[in-house]
N, C-alpha and C. Protein backbone atom coordinates (compact mmCIF):
# COMPACT_ATOMS: atom_id res chain seq x y z
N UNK A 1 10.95 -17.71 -1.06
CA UNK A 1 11.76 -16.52 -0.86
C UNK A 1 13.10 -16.93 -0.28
N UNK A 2 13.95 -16.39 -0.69
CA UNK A 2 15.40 -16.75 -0.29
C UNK A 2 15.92 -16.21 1.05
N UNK A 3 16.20 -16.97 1.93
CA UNK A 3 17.01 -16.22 3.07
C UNK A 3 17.59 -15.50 3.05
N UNK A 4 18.03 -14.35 3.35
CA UNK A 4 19.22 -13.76 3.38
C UNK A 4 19.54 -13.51 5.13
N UNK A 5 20.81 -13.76 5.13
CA UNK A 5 21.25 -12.84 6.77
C UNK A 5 20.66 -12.03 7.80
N UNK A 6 20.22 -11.13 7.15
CA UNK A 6 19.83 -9.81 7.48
C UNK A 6 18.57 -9.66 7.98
N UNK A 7 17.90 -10.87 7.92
CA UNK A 7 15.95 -10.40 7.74
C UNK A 7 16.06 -10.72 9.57
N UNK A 8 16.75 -11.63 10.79
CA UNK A 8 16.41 -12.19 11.49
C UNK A 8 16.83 -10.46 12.58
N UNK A 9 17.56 -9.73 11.86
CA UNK A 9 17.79 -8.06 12.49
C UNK A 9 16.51 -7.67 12.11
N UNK A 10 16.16 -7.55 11.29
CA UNK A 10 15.12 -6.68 10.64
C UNK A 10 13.64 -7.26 11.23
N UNK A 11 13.25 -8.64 11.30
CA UNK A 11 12.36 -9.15 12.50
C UNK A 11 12.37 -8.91 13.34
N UNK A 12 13.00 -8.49 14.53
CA UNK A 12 13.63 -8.46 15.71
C UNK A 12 13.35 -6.87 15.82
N UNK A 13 13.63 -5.84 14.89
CA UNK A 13 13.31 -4.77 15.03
C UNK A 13 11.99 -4.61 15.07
N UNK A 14 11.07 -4.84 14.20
CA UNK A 14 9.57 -5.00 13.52
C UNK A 14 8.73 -5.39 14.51
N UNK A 15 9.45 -6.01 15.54
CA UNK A 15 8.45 -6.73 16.68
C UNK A 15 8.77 -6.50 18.02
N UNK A 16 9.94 -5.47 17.99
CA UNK A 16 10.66 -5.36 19.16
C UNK A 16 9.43 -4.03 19.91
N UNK A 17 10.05 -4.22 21.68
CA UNK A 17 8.86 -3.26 22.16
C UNK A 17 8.83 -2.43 21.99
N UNK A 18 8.22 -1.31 22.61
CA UNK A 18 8.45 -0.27 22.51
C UNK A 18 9.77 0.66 23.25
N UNK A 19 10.49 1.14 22.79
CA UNK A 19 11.93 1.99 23.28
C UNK A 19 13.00 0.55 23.81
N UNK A 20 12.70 -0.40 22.67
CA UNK A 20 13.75 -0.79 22.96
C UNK A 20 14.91 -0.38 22.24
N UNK A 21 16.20 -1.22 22.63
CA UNK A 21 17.05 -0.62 21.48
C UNK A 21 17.23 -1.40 20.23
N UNK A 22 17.14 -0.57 19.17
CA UNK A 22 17.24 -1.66 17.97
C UNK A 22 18.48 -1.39 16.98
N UNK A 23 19.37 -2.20 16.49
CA UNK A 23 20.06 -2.33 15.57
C UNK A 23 19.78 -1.15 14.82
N UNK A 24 20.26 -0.48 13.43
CA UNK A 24 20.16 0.17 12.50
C UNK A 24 19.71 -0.53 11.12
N UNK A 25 18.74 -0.97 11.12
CA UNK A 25 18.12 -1.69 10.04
C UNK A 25 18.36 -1.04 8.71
N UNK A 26 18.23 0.45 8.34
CA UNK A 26 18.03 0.87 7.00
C UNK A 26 18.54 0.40 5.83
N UNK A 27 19.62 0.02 6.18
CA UNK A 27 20.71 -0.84 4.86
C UNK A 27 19.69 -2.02 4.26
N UNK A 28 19.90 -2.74 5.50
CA UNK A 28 19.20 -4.10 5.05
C UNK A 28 17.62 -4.17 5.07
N UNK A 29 16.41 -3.07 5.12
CA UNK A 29 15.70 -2.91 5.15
C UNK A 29 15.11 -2.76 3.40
N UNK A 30 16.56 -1.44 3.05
CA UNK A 30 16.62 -1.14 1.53
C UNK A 30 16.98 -2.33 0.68
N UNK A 31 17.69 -3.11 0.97
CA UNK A 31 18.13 -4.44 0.76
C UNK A 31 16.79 -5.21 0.16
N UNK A 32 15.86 -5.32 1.12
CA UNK A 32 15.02 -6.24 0.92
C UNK A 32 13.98 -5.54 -0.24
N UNK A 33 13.92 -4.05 0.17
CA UNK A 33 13.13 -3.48 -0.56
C UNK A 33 13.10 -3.55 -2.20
N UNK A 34 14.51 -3.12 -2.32
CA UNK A 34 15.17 -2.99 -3.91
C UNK A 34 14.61 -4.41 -4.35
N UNK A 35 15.33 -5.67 -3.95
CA UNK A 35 15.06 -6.89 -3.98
C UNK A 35 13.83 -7.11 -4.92
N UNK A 36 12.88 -6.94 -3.73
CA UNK A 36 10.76 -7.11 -3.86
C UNK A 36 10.68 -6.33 -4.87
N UNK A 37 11.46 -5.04 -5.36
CA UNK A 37 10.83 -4.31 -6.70
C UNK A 37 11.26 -5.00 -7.84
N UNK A 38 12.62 -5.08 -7.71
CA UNK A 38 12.61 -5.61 -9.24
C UNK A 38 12.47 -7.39 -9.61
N UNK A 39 11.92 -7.91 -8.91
CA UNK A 39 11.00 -8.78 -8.95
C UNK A 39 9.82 -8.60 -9.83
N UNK A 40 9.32 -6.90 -9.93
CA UNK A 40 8.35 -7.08 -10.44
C UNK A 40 8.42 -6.20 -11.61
N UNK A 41 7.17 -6.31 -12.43
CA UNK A 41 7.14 -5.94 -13.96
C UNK A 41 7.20 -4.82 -14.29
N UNK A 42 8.07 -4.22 -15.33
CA UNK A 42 8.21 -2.72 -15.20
C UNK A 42 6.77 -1.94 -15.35
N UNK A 43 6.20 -2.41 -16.04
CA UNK A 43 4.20 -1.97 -15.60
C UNK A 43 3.96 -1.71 -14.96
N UNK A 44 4.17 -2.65 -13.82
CA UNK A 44 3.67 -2.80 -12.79
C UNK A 44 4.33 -1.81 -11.60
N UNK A 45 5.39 -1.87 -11.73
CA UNK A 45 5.94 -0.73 -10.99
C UNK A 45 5.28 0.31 -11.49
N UNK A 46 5.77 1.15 -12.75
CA UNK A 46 5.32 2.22 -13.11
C UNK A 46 3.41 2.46 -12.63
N UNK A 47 2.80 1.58 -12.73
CA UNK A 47 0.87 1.51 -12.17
C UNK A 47 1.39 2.24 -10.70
N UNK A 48 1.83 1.43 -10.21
CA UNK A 48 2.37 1.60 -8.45
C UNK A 48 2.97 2.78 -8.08
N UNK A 49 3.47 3.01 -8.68
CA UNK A 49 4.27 4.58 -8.97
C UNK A 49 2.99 5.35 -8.98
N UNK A 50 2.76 5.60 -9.96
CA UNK A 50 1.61 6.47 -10.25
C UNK A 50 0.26 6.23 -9.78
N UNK A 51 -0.45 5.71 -9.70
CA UNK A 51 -1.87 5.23 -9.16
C UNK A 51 -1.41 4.16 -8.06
N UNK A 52 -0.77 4.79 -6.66
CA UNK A 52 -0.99 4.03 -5.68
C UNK A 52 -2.48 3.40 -5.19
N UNK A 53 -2.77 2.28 -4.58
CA UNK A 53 -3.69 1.36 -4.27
C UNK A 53 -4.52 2.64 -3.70
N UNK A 54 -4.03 2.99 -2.83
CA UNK A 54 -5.13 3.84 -1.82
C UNK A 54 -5.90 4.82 -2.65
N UNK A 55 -4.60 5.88 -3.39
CA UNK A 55 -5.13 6.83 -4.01
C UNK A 55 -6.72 6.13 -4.97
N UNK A 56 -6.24 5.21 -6.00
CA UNK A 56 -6.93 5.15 -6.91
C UNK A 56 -8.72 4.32 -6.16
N UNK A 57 -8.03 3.49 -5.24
CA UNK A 57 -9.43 3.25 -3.68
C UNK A 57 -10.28 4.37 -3.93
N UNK A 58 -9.67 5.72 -3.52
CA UNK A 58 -10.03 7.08 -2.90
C UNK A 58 -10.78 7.48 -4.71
N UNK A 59 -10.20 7.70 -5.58
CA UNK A 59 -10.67 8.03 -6.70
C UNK A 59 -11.69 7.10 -7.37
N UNK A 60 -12.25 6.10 -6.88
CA UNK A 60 -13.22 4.78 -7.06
C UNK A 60 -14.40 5.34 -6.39
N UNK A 61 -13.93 5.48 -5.06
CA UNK A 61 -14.77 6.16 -3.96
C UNK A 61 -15.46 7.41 -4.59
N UNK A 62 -15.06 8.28 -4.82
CA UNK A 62 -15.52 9.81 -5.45
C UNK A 62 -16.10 9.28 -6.42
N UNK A 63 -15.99 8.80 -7.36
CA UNK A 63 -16.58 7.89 -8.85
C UNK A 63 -18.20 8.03 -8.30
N UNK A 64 -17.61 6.67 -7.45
CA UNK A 64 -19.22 5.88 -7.06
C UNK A 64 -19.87 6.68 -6.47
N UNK A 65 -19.48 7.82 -6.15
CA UNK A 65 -20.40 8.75 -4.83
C UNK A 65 -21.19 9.91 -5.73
N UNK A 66 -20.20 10.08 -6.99
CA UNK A 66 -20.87 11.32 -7.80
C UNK A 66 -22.34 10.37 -8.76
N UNK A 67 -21.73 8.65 -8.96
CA UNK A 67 -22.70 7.97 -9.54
C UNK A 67 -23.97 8.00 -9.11
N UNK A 68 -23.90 7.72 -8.28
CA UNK A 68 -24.79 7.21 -7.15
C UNK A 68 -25.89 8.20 -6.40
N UNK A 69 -25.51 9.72 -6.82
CA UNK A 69 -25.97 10.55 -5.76
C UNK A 69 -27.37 10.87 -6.66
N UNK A 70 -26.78 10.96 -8.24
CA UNK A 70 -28.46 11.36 -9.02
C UNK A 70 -29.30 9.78 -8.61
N UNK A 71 -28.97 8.90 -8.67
CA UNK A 71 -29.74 7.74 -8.75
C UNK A 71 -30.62 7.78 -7.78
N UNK A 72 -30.20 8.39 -6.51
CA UNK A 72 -30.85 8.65 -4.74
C UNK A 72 -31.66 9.37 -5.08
N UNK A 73 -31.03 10.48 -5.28
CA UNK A 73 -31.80 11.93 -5.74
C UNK A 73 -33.38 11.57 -6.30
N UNK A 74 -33.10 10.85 -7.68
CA UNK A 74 -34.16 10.28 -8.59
C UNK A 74 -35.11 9.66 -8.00
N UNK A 75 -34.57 8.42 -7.02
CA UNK A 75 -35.59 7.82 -6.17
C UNK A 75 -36.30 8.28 -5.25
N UNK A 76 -35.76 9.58 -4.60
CA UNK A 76 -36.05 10.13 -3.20
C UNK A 76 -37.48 10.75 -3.90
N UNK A 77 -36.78 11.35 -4.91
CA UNK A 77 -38.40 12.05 -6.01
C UNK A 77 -39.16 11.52 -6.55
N UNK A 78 -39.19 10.56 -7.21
CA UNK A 78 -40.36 9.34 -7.29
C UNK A 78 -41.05 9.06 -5.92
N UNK A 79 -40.40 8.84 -4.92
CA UNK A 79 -41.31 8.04 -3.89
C UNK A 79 -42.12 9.42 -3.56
N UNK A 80 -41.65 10.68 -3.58
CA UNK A 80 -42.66 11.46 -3.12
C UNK A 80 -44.17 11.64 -3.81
């Protein structure tokens, strides 16, 4: 990853205590941000865009829970 200027403000903020005073990072925050995106594949953005990590986590989750619940169900009634 390439140095730039700006990251040793933007560290310094990220780790600084609490109520201290910090620089105005946003510029160079967006800086780095823009940067890290188009780095990556327009796919891949667009996936990220739309089916964030968590959400689609959360929609995996509901999946497996609606899967899963006859299978319990089924067993709970057999063993009786």
């Amino acid at each position: 990853m390439n140095a730039c200027p700006s990251e040793p403000s933007i560290e310094r903020a990220r780790y600084a205590p609490p109520r201290a005073e910090i620089p105005d990072v946003s510029h160079d925050t967006r800086t780095v941000w823009h940067a890290a995106l188009s780095a990556r594949q327009r796919s891949d953005q667009a996936r990220a865009f739309l089916f964030p990590a968590d959400g689609v986590r959360q929609w995996n989750d509901v999946r497996d829970a609606v899967v899963r619940w006859p299978r319990e169900a089924w067993r709970r009634l057999r063993r009786d």
